[in-house]
N, C-alpha and C. Protein backbone atom coordinates (compact mmCIF):
# COMPACT_ATOMS: atom_id res chain seq x y z
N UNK A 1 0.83 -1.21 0.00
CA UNK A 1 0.00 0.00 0.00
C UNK A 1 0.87 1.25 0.00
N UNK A 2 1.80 1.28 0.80
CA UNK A 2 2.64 2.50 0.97
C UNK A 2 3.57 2.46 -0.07
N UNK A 3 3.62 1.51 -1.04
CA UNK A 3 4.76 1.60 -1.78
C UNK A 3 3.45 2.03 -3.32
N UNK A 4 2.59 1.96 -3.26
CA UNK A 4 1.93 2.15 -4.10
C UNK A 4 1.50 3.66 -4.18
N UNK A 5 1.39 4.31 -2.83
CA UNK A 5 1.04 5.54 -2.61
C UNK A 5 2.15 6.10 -2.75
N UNK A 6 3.79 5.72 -2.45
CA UNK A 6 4.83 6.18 -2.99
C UNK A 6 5.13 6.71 -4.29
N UNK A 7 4.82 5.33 -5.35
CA UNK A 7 4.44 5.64 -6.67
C UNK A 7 3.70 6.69 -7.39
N UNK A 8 2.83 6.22 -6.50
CA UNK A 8 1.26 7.91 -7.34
C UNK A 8 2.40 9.14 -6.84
N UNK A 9 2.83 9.65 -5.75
CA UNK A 9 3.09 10.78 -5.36
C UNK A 9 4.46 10.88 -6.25
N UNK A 10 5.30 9.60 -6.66
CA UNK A 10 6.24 10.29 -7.33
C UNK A 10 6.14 10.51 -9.01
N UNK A 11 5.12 10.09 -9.43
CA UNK A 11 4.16 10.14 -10.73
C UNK A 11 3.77 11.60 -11.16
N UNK A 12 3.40 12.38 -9.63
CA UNK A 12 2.34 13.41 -9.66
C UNK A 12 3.33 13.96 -9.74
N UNK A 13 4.60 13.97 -9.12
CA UNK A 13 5.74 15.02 -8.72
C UNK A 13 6.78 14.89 -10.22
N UNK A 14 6.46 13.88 -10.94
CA UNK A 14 6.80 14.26 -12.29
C UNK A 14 6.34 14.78 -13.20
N UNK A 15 5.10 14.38 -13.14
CA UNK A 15 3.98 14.86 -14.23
C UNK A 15 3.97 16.37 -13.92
N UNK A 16 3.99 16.64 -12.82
CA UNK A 16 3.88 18.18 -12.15
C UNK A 16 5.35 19.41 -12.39
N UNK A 17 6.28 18.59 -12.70
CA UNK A 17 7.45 18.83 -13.02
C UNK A 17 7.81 18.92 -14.60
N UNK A 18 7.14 18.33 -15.70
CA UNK A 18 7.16 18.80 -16.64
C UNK A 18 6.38 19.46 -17.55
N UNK A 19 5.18 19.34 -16.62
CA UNK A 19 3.99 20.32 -16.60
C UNK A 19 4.88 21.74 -16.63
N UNK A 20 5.13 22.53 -15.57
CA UNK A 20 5.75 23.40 -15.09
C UNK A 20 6.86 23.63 -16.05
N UNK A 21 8.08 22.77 -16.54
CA UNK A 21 8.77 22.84 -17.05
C UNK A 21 8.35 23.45 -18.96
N UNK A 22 7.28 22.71 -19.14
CA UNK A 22 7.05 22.85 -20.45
C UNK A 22 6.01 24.40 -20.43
N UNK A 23 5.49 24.59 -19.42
CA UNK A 23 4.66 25.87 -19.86
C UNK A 23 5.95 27.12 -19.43
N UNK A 24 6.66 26.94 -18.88
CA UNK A 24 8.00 27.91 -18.79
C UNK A 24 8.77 27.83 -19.67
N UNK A 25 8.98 26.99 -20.56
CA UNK A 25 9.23 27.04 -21.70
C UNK A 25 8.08 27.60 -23.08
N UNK A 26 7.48 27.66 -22.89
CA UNK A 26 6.31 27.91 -24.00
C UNK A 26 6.44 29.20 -23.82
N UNK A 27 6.26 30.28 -22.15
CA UNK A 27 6.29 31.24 -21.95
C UNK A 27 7.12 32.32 -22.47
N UNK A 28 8.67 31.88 -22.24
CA UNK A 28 9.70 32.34 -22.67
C UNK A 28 9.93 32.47 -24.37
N UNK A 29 9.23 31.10 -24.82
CA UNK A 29 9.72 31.07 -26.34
C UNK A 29 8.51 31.88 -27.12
N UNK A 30 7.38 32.13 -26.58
CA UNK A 30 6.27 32.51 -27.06
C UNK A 30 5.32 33.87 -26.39
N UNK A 31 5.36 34.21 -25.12
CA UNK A 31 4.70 35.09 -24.71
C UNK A 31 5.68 36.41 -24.26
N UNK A 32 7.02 36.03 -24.58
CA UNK A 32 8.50 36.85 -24.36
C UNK A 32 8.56 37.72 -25.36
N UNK A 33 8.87 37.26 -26.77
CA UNK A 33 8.50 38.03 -27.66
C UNK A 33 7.41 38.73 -28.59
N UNK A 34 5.83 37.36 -27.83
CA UNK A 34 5.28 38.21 -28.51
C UNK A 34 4.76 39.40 -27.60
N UNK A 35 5.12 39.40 -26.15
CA UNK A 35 4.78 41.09 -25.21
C UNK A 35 5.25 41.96 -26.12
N UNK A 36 6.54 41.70 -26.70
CA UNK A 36 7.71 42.96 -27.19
C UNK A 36 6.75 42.99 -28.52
N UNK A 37 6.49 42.56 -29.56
CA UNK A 37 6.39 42.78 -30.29
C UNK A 37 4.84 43.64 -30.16
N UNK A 38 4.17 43.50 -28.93
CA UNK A 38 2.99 44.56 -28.77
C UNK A 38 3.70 45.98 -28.31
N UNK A 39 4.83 45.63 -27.54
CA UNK A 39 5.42 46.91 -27.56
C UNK A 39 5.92 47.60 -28.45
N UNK A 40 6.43 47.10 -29.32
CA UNK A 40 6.88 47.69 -30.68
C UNK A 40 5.56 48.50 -31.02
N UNK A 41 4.86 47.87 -31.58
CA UNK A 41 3.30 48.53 -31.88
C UNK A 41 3.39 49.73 -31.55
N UNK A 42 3.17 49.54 -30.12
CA UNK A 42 3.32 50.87 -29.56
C UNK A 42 3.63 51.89 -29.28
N UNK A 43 5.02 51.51 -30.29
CA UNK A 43 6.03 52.69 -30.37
C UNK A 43 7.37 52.39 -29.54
N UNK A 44 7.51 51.52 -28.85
CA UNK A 44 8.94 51.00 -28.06
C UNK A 44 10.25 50.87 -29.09
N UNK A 45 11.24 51.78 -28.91
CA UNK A 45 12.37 51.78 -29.30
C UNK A 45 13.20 51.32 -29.41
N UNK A 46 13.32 50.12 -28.13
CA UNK A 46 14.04 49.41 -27.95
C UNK A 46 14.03 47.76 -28.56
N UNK A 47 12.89 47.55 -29.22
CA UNK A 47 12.58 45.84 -29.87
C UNK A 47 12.92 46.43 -31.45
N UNK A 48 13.33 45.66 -32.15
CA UNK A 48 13.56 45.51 -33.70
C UNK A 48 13.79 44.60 -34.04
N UNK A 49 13.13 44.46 -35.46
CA UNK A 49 12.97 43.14 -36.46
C UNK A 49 14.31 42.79 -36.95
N UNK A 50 14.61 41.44 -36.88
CA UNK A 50 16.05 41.32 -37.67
C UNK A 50 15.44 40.49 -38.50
N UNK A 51 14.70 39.96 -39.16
CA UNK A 51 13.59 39.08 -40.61
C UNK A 51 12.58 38.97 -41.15
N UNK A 52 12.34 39.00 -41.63
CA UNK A 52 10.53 38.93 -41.31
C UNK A 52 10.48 37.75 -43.12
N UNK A 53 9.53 36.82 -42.80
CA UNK A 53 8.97 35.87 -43.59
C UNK A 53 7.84 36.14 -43.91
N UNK A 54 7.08 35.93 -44.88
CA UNK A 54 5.58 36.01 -45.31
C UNK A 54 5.31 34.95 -46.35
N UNK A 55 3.79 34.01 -46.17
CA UNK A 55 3.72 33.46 -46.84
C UNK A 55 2.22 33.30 -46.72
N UNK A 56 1.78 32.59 -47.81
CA UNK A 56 0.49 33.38 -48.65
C UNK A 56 0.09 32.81 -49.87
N UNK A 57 -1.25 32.86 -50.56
CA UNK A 57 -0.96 32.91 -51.91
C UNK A 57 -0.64 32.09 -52.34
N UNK A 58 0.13 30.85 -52.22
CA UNK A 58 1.20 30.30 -52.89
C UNK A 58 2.20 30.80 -52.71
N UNK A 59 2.80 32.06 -52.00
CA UNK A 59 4.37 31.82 -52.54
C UNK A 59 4.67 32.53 -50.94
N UNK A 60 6.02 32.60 -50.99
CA UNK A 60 7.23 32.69 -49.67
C UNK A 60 7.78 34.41 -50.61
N UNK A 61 7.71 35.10 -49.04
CA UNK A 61 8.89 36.26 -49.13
C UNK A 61 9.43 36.30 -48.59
N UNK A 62 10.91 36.82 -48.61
CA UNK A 62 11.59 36.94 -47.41
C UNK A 62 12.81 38.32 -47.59
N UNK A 63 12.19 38.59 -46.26
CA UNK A 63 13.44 40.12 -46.01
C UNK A 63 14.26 39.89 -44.80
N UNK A 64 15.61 40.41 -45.23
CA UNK A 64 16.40 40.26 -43.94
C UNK A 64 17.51 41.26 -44.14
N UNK A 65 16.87 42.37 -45.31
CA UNK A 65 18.03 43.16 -46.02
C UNK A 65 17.93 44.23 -44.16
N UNK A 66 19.25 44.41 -43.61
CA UNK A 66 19.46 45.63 -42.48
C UNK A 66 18.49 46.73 -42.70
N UNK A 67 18.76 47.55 -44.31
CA UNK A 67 17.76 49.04 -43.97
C UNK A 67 16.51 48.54 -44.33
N UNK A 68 16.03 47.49 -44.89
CA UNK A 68 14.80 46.77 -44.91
C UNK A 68 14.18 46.69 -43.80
N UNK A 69 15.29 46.28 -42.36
CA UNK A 69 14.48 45.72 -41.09
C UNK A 69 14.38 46.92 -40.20
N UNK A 70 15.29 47.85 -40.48
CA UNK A 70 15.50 49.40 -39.70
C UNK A 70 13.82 49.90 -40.58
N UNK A 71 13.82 49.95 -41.79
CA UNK A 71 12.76 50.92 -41.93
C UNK A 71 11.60 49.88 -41.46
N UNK A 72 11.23 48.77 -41.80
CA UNK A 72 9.80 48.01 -41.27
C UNK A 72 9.84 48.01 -39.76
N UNK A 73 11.06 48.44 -38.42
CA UNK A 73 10.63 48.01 -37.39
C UNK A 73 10.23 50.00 -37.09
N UNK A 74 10.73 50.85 -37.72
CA UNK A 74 10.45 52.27 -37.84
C UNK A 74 9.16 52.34 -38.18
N UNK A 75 8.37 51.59 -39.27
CA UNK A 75 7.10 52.04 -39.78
C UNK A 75 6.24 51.18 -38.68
N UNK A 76 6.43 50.60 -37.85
CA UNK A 76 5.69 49.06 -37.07
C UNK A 76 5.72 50.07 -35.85
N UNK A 77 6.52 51.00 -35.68
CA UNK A 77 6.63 51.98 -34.29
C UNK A 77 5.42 53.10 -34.80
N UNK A 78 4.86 53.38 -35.71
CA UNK A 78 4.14 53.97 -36.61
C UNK A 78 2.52 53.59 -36.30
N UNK A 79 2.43 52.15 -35.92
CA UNK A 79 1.19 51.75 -35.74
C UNK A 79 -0.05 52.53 -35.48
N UNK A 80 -1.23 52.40 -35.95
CA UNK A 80 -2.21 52.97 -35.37
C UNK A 80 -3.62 51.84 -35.71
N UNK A 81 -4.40 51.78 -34.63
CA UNK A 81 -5.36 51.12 -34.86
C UNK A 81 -6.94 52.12 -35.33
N UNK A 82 -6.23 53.42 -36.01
CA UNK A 82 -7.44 54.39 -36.70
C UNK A 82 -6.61 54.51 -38.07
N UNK A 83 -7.25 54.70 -38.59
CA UNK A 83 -7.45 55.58 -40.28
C UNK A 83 -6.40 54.29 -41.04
N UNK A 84 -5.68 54.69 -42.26
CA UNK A 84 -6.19 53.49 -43.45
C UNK A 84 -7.00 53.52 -44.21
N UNK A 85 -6.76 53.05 -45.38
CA UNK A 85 -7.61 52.87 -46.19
C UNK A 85 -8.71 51.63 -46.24
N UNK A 86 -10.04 51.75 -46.62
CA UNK A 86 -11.15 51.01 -46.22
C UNK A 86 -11.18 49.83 -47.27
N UNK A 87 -10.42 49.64 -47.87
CA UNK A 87 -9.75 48.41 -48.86
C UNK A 87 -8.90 47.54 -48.07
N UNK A 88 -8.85 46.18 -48.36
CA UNK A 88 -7.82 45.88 -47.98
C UNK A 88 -7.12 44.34 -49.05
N UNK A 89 -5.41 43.56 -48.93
CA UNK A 89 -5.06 43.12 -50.46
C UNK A 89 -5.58 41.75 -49.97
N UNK A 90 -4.64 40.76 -50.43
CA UNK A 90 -4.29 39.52 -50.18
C UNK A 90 -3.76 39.24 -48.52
N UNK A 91 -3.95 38.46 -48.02
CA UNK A 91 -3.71 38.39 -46.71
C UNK A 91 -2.74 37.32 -46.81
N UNK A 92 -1.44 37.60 -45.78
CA UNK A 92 -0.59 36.64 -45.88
C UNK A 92 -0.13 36.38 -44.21
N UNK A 93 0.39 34.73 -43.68
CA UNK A 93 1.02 34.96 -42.63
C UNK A 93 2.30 35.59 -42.66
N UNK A 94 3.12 36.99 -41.68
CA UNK A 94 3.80 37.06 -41.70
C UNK A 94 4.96 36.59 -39.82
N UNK A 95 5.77 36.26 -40.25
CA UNK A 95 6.45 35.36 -39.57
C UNK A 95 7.93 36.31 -38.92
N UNK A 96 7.73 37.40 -37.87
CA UNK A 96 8.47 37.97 -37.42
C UNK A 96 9.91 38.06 -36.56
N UNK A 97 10.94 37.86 -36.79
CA UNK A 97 12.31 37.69 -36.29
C UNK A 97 12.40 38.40 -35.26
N UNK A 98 12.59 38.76 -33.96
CA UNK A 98 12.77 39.74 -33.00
C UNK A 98 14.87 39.05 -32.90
N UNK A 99 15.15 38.28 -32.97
CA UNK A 99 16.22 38.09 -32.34
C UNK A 99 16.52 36.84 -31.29
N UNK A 100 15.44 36.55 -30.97
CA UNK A 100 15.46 35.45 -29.58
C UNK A 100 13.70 34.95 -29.49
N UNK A 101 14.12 33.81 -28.80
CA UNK A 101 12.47 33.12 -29.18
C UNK A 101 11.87 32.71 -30.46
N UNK A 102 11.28 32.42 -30.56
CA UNK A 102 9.92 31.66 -31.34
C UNK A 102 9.66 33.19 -32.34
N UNK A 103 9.48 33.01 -33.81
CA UNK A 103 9.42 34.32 -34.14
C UNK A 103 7.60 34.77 -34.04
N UNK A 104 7.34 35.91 -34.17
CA UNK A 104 6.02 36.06 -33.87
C UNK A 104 5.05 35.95 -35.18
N UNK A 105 3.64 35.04 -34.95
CA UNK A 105 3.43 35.54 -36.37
C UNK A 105 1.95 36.55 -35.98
N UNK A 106 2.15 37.59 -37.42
CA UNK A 106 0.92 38.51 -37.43
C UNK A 106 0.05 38.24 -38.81
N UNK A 107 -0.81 39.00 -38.83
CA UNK A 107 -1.41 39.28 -40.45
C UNK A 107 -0.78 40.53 -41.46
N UNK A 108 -0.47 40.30 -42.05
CA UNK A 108 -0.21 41.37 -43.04
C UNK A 108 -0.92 41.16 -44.40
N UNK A 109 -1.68 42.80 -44.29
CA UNK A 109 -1.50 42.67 -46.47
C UNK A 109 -1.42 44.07 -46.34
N UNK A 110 -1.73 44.31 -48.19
CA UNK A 110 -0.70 45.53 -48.56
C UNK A 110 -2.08 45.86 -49.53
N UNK A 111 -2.78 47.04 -49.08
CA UNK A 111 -3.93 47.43 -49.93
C UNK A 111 -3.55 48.58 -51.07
N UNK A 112 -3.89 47.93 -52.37
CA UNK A 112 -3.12 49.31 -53.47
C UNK A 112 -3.33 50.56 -53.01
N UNK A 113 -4.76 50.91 -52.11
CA UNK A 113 -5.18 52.40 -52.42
C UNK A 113 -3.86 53.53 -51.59
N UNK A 114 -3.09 52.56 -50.78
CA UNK A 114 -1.73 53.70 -50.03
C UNK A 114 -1.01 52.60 -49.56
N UNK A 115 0.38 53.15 -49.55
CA UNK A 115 1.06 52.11 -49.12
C UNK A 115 1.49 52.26 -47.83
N UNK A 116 1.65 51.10 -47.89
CA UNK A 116 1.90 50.47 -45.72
C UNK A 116 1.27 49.33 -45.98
N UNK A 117 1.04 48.57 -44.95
CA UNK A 117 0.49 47.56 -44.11
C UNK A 117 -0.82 47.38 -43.54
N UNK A 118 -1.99 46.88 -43.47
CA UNK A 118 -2.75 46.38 -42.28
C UNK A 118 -2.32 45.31 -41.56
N UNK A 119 -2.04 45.13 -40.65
CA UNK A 119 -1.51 44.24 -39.38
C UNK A 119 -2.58 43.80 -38.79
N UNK A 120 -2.83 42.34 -38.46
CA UNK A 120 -3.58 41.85 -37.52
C UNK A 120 -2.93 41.27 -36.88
N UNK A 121 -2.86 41.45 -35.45
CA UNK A 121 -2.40 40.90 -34.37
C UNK A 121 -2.80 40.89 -32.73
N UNK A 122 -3.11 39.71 -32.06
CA UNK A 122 -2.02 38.27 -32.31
C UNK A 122 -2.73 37.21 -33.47
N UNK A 123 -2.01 36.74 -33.94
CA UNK A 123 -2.61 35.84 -35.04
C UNK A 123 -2.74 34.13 -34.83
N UNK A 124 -3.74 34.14 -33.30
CA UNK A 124 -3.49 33.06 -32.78
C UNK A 124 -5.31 32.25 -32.93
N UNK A 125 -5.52 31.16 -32.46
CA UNK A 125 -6.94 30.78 -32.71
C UNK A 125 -7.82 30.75 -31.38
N UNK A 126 -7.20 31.45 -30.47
CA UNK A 126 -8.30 31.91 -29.50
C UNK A 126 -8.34 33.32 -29.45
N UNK A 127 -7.58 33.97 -29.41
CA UNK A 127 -7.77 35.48 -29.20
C UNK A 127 -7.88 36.11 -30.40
N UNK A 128 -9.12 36.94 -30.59
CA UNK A 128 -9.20 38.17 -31.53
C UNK A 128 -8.47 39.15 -31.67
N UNK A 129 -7.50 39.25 -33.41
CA UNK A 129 -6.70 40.24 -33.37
C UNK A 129 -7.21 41.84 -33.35
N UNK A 130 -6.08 42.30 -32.93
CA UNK A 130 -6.52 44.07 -33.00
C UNK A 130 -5.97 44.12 -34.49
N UNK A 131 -6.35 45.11 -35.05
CA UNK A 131 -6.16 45.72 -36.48
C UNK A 131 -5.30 47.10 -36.07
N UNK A 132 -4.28 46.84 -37.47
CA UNK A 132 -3.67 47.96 -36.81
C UNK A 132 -3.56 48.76 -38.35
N UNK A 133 -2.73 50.27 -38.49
CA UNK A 133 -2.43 50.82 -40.23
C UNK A 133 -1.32 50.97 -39.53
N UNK A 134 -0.12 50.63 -40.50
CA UNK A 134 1.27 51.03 -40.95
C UNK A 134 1.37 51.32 -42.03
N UNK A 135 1.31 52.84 -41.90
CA UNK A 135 1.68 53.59 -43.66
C UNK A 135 3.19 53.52 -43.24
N UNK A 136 3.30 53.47 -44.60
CA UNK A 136 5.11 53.78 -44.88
C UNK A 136 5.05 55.29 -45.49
N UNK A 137 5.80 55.74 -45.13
CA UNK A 137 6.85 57.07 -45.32
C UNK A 137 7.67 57.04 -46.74
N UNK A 138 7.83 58.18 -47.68
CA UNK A 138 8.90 58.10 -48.61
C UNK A 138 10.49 58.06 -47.97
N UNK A 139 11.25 57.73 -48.30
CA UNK A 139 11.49 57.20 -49.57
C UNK A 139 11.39 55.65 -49.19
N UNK A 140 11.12 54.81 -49.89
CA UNK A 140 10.55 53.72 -49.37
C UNK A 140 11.59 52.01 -49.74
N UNK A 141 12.88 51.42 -49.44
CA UNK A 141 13.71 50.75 -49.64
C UNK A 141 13.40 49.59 -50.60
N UNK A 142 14.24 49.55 -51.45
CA UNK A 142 13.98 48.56 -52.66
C UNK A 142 13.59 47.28 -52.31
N UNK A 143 13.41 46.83 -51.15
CA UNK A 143 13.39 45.68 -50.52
C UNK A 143 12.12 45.74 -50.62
N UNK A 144 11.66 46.61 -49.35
CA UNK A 144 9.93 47.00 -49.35
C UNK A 144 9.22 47.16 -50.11
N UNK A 145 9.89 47.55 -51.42
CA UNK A 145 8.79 48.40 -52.19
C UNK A 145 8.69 46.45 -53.52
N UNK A 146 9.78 45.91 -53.52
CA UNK A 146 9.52 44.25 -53.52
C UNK A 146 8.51 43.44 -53.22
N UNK A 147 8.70 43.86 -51.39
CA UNK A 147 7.39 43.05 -50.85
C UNK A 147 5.87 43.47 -51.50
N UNK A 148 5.90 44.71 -51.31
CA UNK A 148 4.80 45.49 -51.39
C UNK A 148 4.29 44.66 -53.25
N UNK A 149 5.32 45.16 -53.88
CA UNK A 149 4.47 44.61 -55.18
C UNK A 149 4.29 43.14 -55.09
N UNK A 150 4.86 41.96 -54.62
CA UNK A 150 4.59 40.70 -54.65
C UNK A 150 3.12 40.79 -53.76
N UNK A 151 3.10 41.21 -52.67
CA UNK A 151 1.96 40.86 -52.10
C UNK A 151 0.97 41.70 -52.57
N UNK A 152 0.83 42.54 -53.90
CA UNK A 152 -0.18 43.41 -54.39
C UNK A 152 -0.59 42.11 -55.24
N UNK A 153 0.30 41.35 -55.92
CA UNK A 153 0.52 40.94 -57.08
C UNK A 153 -0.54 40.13 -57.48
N UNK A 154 -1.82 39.76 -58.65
CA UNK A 154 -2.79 39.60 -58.63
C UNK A 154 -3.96 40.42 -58.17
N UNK A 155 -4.04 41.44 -57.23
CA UNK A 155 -4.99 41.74 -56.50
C UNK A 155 -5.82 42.55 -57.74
N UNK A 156 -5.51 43.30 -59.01
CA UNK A 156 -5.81 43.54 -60.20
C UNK A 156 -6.55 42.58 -60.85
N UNK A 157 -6.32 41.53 -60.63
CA UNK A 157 -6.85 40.25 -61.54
C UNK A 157 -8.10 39.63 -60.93
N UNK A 158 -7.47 39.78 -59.68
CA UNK A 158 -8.35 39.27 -58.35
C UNK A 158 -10.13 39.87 -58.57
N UNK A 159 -10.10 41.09 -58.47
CA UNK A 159 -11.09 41.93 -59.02
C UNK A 159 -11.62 41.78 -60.31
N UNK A 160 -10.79 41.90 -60.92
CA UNK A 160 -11.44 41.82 -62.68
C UNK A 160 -12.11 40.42 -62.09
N UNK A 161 -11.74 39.43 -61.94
CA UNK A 161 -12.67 37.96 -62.32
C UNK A 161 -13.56 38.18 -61.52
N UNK A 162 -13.60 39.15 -59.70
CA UNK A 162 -14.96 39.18 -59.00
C UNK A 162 -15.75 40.07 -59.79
N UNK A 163 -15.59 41.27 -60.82
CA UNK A 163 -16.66 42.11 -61.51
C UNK A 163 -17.17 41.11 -62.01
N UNK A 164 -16.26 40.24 -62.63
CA UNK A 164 -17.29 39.95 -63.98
C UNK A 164 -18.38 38.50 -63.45
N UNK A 165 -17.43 38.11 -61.99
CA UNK A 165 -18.62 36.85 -61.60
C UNK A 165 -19.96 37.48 -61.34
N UNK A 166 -19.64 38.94 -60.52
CA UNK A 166 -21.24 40.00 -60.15
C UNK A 166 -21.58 39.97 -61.38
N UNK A 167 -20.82 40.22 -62.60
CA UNK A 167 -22.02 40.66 -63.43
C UNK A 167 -22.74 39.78 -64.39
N UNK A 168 -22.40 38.32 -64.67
CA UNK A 168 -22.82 37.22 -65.16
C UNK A 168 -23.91 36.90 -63.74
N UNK A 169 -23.46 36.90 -62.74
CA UNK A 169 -24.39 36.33 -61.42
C UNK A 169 -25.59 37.44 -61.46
N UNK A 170 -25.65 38.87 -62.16
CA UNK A 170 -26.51 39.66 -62.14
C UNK A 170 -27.17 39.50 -63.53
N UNK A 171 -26.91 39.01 -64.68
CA UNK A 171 -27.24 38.21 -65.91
C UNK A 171 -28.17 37.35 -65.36
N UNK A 172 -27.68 36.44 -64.58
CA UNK A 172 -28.71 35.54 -64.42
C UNK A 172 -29.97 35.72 -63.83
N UNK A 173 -29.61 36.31 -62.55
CA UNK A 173 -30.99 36.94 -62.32
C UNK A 173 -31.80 37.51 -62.52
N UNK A 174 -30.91 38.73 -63.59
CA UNK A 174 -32.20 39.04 -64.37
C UNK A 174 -33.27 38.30 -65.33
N UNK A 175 -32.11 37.52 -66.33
CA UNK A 175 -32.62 36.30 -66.74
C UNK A 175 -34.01 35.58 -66.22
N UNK A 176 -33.30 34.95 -64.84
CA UNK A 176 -34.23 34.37 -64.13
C UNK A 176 -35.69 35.06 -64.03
N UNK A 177 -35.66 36.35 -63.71
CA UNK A 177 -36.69 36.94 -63.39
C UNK A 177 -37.69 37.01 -64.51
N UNK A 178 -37.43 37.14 -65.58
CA UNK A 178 -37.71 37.35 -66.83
C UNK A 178 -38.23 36.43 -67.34
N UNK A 179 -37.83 35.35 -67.09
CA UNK A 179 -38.29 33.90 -67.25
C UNK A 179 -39.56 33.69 -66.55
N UNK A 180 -39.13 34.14 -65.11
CA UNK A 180 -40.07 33.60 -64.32
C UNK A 180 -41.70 34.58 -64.92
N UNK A 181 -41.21 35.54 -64.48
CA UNK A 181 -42.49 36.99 -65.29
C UNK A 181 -43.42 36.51 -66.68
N UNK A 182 -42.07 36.11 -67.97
CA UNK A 182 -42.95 35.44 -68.63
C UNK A 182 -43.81 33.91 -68.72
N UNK A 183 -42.99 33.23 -68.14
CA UNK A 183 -43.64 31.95 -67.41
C UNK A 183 -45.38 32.06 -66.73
N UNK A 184 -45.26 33.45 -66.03
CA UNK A 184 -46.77 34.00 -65.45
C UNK A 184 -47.47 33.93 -66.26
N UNK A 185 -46.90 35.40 -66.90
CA UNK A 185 -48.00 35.41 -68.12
C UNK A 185 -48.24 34.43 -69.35
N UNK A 186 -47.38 33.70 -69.76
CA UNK A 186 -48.44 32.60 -70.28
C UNK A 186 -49.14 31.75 -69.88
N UNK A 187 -48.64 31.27 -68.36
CA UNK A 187 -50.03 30.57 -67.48
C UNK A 187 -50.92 31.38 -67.02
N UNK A 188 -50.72 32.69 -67.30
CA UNK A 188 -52.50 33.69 -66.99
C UNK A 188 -52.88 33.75 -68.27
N UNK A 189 -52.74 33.27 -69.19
CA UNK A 189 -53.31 33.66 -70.78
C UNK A 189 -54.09 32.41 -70.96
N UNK A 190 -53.18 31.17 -70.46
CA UNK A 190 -53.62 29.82 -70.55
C UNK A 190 -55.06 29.28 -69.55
N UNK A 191 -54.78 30.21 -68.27
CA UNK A 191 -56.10 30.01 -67.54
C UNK A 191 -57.32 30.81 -67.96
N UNK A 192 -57.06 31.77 -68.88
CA UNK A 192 -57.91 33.20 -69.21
C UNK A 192 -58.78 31.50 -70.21
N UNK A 193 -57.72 31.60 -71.07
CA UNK A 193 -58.46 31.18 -72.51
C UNK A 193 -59.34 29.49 -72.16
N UNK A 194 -58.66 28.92 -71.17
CA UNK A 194 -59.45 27.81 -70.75
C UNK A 194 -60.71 27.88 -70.18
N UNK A 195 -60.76 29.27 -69.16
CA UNK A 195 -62.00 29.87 -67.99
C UNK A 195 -63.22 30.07 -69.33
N UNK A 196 -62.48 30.69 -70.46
CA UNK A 196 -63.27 31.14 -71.48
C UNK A 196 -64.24 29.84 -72.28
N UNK A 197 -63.61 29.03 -72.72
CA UNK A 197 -63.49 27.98 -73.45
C UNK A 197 -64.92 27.33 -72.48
N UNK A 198 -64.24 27.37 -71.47
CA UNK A 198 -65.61 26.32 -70.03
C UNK A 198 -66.51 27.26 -70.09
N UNK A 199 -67.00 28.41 -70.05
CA UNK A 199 -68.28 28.61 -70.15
C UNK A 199 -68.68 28.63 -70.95
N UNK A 200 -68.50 28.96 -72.46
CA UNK A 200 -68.76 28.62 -73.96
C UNK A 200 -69.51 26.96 -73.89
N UNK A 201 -69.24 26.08 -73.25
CA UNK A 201 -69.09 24.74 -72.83
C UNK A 201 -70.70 24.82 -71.95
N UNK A 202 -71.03 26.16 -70.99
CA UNK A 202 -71.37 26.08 -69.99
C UNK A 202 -71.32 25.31 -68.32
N UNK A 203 -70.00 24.81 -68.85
CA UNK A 203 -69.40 24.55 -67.51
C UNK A 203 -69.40 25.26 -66.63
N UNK A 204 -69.27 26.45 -67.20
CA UNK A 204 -68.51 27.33 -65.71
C UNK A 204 -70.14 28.43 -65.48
N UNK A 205 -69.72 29.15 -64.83
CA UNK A 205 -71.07 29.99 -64.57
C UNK A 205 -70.53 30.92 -65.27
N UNK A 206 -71.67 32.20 -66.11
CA UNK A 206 -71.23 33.43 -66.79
C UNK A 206 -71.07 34.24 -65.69
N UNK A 207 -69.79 35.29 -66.05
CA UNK A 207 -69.34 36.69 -65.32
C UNK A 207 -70.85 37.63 -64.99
């Protein structure tokens, strides 16, 4: 009995031990950088991007050019969760380098009508991200202005094929309607001329 109750307690005192062990690890690799990277948001001076990955679409970007990561962690200090444009592109995960830890990931796309960023973040499956605008500033680094067109890329095309599905999908309905309208009226012509036909017959009673 006592050697059995020995057992459970040294079971619990393991299980309890890498319990502990593994969420202090999760903490550090995951809730370490992504605090900083809300501080960045915010304007904190002291966190900066040394990579950033995005992928999306089908395809992989990747920046790790120095004045690439100086100007994106400058425009990310920029944040605001007002104004922007009421468009927004292709949505991609982007996959953030701080330097240490687990890198963070956010939402990014890149809406033609101004350039910058919409940011959603945290980009996790329980918590609802905040929305944020990062306009970029001239002059804008050959790197960025890279990303910016890859992740525009299609969004032109993207549109043309949704006009023209509205306007075949608005074809039809009119169609439809038209159909249906004349469909009426030849079954009210068809009941007219039959109603007619039956009292001629004296089937029916006269009007």
């Amino acid at each position: 009995m006592i050697n059995r109750l020995g057992k459970k307690a040294l079971c619990v005192t393991i299980g309890t031990a890498v319990v502990v062990s593994a969420l202090y690890g999760v903490f550090h690799r995951w809730c370490g950088p992504g605090w900083d990277f809300g501080r960045l948001l915010a304007g904190d001076e002291s966190i900066h991007i040394k990579s950033l990955l995005l992928r999306g679409q089908g395809k992989t970007i990747k920046l790790n050019d120095p004045e690439a990561m100086k100007y994106l962690t400058d425009s990310l200090r920029q944040a605001s969760t007002q104004g922007g444009p009421d468009e927004f592109g292709h949505t991609y995960y982007a996959y953030l380098d701080l330097g240490y830890g687990a890198p963070i990931r956010a939402y990014f796309d890149a809406p033609d009508a101004a350039d910058g960023l919409n940011v959603g973040y945290p980009a996790g499956l329980i918590d609802e991200p905040t929305h944020y605008w990062v306009p970029f500033r001239q002059a804008i680094p050959a790197e960025v202005a890279r990303m910016l067109t890859e992740m525009r890329a299609g969004l032109l095309e993207t549109r043309a094929v949704n006009k023209e599905r509205l306007r075949r999908i608005t074809q039809a309905t009119k169609f439809a309607r038209s159909s249906q309208t004349r469909s009426m009226t030849i079954l009210g012509i068809g009941r007219t001329t039959l109603r007619t036909r039956m009292r001629e017959l004296g089937l029916l009673e006269p009007i």
